[in-house]
Protein backbone atom coordinates (compact mmCIF):
# COMPACT_ATOMS: atom_id res chain seq x y z
CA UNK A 1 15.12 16.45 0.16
CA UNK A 2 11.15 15.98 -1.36
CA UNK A 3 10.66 13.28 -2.99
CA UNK A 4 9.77 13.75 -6.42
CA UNK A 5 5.82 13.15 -7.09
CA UNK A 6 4.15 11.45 -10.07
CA UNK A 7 2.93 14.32 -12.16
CA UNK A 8 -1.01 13.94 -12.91
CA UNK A 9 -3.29 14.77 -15.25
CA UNK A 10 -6.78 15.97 -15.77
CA UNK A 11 -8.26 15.53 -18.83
CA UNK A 12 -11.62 17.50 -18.39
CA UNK A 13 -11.37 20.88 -16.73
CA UNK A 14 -14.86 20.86 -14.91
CA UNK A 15 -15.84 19.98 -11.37
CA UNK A 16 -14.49 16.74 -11.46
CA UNK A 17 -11.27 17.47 -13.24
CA UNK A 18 -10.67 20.05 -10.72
CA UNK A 19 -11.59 17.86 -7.81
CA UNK A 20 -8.83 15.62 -8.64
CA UNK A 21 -6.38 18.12 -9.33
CA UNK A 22 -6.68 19.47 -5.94
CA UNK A 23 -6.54 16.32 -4.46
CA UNK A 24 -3.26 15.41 -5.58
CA UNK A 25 -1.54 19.42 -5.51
CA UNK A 26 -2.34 19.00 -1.75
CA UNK A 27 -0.66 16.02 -1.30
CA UNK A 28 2.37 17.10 -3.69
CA UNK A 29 1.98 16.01 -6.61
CA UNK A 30 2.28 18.26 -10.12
CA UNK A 31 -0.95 18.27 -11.67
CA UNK A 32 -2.42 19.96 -14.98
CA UNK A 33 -5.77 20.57 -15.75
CA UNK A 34 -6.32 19.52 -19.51
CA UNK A 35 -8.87 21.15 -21.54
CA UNK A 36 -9.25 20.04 -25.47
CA UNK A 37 -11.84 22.01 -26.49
CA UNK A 38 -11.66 24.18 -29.25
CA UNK A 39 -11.68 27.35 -27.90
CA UNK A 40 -10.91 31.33 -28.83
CA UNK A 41 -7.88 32.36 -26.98
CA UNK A 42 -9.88 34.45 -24.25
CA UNK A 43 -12.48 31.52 -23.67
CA UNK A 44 -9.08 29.58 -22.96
CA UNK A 45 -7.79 32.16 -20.36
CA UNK A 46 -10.82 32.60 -18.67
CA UNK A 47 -12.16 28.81 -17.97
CA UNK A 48 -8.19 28.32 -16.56
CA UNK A 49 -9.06 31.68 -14.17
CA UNK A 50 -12.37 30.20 -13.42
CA UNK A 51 -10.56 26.96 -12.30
CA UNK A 52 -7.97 28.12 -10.60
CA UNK A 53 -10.31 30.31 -8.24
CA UNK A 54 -12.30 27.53 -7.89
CA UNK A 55 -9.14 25.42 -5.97
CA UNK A 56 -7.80 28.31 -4.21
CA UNK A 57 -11.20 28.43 -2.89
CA UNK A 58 -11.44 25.06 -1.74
CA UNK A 59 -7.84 25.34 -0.11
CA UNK A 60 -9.17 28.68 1.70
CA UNK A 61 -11.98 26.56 2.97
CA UNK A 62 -9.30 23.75 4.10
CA UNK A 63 -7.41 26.56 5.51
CA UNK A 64 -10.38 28.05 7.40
CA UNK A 65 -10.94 24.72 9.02
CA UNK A 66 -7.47 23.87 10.30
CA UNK A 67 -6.76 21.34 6.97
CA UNK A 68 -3.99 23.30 5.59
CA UNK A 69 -1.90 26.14 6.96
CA UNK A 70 -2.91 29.63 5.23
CA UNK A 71 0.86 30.09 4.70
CA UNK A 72 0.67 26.91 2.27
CA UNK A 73 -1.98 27.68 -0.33
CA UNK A 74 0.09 29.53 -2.61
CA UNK A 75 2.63 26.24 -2.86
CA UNK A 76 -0.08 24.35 -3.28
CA UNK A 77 -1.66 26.44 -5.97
CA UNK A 78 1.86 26.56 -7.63
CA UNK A 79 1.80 22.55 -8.13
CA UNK A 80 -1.33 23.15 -10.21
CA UNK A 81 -1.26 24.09 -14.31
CA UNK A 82 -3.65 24.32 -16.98
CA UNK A 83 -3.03 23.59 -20.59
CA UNK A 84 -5.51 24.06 -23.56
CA UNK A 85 -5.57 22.51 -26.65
CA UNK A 86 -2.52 23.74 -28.41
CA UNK A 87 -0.46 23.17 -25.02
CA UNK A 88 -2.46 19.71 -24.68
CA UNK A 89 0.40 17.50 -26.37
CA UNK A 90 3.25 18.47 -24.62
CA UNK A 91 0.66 18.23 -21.17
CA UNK A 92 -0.42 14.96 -21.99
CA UNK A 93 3.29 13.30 -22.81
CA UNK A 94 4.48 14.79 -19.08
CA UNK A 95 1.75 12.74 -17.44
CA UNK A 96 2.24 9.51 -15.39
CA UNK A 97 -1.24 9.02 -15.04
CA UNK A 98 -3.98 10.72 -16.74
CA UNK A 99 -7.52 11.04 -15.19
CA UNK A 100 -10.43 11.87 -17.92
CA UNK A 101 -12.86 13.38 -17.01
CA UNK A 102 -15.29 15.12 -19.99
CA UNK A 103 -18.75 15.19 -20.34
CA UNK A 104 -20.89 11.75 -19.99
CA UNK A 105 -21.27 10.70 -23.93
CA UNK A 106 -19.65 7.87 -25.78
CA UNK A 107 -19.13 10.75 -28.75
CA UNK A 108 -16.96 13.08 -26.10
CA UNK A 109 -15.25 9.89 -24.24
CA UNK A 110 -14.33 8.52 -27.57
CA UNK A 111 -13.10 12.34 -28.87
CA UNK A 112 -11.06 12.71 -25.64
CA UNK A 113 -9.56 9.48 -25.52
CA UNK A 114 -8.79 9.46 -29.10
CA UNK A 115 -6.88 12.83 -28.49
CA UNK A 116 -5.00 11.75 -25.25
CA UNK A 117 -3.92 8.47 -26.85
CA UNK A 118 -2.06 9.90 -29.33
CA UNK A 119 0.12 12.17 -27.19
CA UNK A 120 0.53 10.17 -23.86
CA UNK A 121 3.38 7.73 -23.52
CA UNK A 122 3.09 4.25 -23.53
CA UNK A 123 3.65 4.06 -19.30
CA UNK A 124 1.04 6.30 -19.00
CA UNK A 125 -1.60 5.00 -16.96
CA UNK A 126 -5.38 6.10 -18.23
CA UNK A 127 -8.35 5.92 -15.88
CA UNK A 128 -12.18 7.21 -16.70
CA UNK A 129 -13.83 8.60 -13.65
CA UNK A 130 -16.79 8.26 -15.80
CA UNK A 131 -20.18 7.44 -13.27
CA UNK A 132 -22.20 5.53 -15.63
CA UNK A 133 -20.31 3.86 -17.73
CA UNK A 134 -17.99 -0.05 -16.93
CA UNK A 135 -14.78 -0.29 -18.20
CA UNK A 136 -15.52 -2.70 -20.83
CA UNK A 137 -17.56 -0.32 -23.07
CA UNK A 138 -14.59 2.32 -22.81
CA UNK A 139 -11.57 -0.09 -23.38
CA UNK A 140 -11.63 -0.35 -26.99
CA UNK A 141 -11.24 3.70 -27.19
CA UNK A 142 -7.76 3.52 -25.84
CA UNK A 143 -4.73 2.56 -27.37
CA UNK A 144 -3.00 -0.52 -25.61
CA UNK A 145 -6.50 -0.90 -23.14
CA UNK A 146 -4.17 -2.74 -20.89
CA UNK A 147 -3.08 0.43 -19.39
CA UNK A 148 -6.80 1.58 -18.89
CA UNK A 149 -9.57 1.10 -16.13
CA UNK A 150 -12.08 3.22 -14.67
CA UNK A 151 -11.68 5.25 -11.67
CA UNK A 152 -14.95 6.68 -9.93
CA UNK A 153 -14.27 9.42 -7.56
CA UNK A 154 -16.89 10.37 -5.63
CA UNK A 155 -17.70 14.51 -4.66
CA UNK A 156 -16.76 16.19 -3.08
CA UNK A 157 -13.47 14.23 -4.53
CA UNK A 158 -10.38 16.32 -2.85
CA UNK A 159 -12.16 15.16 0.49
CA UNK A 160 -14.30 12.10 -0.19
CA UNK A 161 -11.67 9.05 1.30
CA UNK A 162 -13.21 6.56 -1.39
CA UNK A 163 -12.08 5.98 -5.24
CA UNK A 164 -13.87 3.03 -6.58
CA UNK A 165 -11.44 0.95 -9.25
CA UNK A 166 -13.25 -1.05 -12.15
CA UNK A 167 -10.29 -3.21 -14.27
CA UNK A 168 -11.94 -3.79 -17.44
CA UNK A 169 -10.56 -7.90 -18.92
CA UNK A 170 -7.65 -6.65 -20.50
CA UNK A 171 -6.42 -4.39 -17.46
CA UNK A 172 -2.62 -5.54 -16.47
CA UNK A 173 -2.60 -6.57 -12.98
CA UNK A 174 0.63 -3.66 -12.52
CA UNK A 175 -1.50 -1.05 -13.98
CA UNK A 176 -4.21 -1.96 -11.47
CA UNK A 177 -1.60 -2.32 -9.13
CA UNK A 178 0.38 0.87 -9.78
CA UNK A 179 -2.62 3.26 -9.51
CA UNK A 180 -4.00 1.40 -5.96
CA UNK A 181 -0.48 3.09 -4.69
CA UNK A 182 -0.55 5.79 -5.92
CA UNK A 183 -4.14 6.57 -4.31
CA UNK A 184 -3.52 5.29 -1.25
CA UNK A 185 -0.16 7.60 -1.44
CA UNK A 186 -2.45 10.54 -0.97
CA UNK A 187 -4.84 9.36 1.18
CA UNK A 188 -7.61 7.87 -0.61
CA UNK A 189 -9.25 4.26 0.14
CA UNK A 190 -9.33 2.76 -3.25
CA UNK A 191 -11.53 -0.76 -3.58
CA UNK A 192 -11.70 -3.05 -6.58
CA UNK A 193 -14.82 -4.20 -8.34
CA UNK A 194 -15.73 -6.23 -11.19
CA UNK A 195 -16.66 -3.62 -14.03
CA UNK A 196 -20.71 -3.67 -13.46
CA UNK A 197 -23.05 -0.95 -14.04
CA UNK A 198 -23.20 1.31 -10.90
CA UNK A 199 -19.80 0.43 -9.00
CA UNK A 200 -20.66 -0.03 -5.25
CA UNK A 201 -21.68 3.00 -3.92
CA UNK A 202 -23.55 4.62 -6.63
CA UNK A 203 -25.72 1.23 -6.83
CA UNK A 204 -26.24 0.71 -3.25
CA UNK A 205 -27.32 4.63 -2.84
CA UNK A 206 -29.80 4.50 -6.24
CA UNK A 207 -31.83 2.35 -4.13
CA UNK A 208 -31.81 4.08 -1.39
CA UNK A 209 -32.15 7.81 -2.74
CA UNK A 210 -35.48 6.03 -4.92
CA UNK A 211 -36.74 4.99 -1.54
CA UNK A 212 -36.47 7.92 0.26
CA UNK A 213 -37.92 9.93 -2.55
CA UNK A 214 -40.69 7.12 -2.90
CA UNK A 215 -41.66 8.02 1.22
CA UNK A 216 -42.64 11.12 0.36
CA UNK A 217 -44.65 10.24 -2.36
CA UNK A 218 -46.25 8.03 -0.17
CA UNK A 219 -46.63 10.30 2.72
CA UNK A 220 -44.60 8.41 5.07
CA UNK A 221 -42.76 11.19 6.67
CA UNK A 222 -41.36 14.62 5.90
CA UNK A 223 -38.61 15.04 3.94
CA UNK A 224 -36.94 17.10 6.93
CA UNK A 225 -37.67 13.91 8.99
CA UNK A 226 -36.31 11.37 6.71
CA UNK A 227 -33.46 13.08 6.17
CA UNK A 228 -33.09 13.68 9.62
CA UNK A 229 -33.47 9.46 10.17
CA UNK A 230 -30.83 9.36 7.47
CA UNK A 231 -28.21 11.30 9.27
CA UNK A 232 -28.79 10.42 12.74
CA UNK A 233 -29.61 6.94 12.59
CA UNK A 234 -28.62 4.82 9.02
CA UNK A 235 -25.26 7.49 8.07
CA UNK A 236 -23.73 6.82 11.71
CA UNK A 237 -24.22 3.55 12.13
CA UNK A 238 -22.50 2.67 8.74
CA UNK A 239 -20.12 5.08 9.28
CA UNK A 240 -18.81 2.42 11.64
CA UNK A 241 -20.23 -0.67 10.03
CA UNK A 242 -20.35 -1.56 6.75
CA UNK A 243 -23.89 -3.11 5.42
CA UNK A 244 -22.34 -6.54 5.10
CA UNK A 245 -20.67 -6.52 8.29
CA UNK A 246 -24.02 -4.99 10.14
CA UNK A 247 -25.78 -7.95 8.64
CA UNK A 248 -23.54 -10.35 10.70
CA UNK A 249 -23.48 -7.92 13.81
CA UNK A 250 -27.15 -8.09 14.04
CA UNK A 251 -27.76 -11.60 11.89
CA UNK A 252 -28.72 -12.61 8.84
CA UNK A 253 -32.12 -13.90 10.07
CA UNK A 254 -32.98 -10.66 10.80
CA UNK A 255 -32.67 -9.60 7.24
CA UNK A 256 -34.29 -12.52 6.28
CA UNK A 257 -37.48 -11.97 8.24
CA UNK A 258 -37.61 -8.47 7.13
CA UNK A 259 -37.44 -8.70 3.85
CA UNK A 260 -40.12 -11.80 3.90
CA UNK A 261 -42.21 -8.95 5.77
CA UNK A 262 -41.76 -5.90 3.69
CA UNK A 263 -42.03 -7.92 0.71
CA UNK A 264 -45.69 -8.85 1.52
CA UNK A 265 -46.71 -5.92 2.66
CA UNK A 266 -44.94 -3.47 0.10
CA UNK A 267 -43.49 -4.56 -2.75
CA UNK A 268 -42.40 -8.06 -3.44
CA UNK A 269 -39.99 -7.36 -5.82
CA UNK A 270 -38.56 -4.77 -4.28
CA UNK A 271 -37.68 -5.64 -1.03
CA UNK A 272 -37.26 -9.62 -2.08
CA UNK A 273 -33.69 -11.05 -0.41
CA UNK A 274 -31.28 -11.77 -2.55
CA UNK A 275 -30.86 -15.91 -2.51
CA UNK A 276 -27.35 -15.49 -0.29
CA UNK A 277 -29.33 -14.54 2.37
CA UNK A 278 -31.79 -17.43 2.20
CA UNK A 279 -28.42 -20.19 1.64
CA UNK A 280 -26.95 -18.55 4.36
CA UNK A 281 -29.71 -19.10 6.82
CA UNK A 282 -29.76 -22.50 5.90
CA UNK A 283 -26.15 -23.17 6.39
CA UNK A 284 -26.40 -21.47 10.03
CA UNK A 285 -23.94 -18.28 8.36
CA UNK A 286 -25.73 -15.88 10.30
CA UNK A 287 -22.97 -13.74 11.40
CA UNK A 288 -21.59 -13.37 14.79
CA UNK A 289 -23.48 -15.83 17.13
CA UNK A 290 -23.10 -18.25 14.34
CA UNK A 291 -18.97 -17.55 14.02
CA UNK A 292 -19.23 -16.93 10.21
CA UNK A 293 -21.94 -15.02 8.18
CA UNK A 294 -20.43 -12.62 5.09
CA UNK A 295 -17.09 -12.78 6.99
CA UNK A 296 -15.01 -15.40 8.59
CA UNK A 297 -15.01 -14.97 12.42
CA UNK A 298 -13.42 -17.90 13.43
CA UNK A 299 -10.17 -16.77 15.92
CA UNK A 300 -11.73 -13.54 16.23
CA UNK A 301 -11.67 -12.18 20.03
CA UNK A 302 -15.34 -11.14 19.78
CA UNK A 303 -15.77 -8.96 22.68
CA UNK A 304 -13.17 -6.88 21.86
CA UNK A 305 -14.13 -6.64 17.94
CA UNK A 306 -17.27 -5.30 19.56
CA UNK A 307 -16.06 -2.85 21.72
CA UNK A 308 -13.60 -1.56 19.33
CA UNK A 309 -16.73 -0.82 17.17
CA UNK A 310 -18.92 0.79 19.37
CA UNK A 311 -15.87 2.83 20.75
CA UNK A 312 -15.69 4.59 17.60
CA UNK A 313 -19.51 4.85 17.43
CA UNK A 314 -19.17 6.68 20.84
CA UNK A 315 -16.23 8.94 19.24
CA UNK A 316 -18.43 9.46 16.45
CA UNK A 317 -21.41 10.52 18.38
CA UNK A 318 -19.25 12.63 20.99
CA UNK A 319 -18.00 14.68 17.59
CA UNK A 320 -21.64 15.35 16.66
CA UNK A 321 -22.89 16.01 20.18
CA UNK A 322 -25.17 13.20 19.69
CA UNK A 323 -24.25 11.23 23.00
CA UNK A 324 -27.61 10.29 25.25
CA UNK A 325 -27.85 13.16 28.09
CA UNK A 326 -27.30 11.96 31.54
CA UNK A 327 -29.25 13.69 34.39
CA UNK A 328 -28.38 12.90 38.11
């Protein structure tokens, strides 16, 4: 007998919302897509046909590439409702968890939240997928913040692995707790971090976007060939491992040089080290050959940490028929 799945919801009925609600149909769970706006009655029916064709899509894509059996999509569509704003209350009190997900303004985060609270019950988990703003601005919009943090999905987000989690002060440690589980339930790799502008990822790839986009300003290279350097050179290698972690593989000194170098010739602000690099240089944390750096080594068998890494950079590489010819 199936065990009986959570039932979700998405408040927000755009790419996002729908994102989500895919995510968890395909891994079982009841889901309804929640739309408050005041709409006529045909506006209604046709953003819920819009939606809907938009999943069923997706799943015929998933299908196409052996990620779901053709035979499944209609069960999977079936787990999937939409409710507007007269069926909103009765939506919202069925949810476990409630994902919001409306347009990017305090005034529509505020509406939306002020809506939901008022019809979800007091259990019900509420998380912001919001991009740009930290849980501590949105708290004080929901009823008993407690039960609230944010939860940034990144797109494409019924495939994308990660869900970044940002507890605002007054998040309960269950609540936090409660929707780690859950997400990991269907597949996704949730991490915690302190609510900061940007999360992780969409701070660590500002930079990097800005630079990219600043090379070709510059006239450093194509943007064919830079994205080309991108994909073939920095996305596989942290595919495997992560920027800390690559910073010990190689050594922090090597960082540390580099950034003294590009600092002087290009910008000095810009590519200044941060001062953990500089204390860890002094304190001989330079990764690997050192036996600490940003991670603890010590008791680590370090030949076979390496070749466990580098075996799945030779899977990866295999996969995109990337592996160095060999002529006899």
């Amino acid at each position: 007998m199936a065990t009986e799945r959570a039932p979700i919801g998405a408040l927000g009925a755009g790419r996002m919302g729908r994102g989500i609600a895919l995510a968890f149909a395909y891994a079982g769970h009841p889901v309804t897509l929640i739309d408050i706006k005041e709409r006529p009655a045909a506006a209604v029916a046709a953003l819920a046909a819009d939606a809907r064709a938009e999943i069923e899509r997706d799943l015929r894509f998933l299908a196409s590439v052996d990620a779901l059996a053709t035979e499944d999509i209609a069960s999977v569509m079936a787990l999937v409702s939409f409710a507007g704003r007269a069926e909103a209350p009765a939506a919202l009190a069925a949810c476990d968890v409630l994902f919001e997900g409306v347009p990017e303004t305090l005034a529509a985060k505020a509406d939306g939240f002020a809506f939901a609270g008022a019809h979800v019950r007091p259990d019900c988990i509420i998380a912001s997928t919001t991009s740009t703003m930290d849980a501590e601005m949105l708290a004080p919009m929901i009823p008993d913040p407690s039960r609230f943090l944010n939860a940034h999905w990144l797109n494409p987000a019924h495939l994308m692995p990660l869900v970044e989690l940002s507890p605002s002060r007054e998040t309960a440690p269950e609540v936090l707790a409660r929707l780690r589980d859950l997400l990991t339930g269907i597949g996704k790799v949730p991490v915690v971090c302190r609510s900061s502008p940007g999360y992780i990822v969409p701070r660590i790839q500002a930079l990097a976007m800005n630079e990219a986009a600043r090379m070709v300003e510059e006239g450093v290279a194509t943007a064919e060939d830079i994205d080309t350097a991108v994909r073939v050179g920095f996305g596989l290698r942290f595919a495997v491992l992560g920027l800390l972690e690559f910073i010990d593989w190689g050594g922090g000194d090597i960082l540390h040089h580099a950034s003294g170098f590009l600092s002087e010739r290009l910008d000095p602000v810009r590519f200044a080290a941060p001062a953990i690099i500089g204390d860890n240089m002094r304190e001989a944390r330079r990764g690997l050959r050192d036996g600490v750096g940003f991670y603890d080594y010590a008791g680590t068998d370090v030949a076979a940490y390496r070749n466990a890494r580098l075996a799945d950079f030779v899977t990866m590489l295999k996969q995109r028929g990337l592996m160095p010819r060999r002529s006899m």
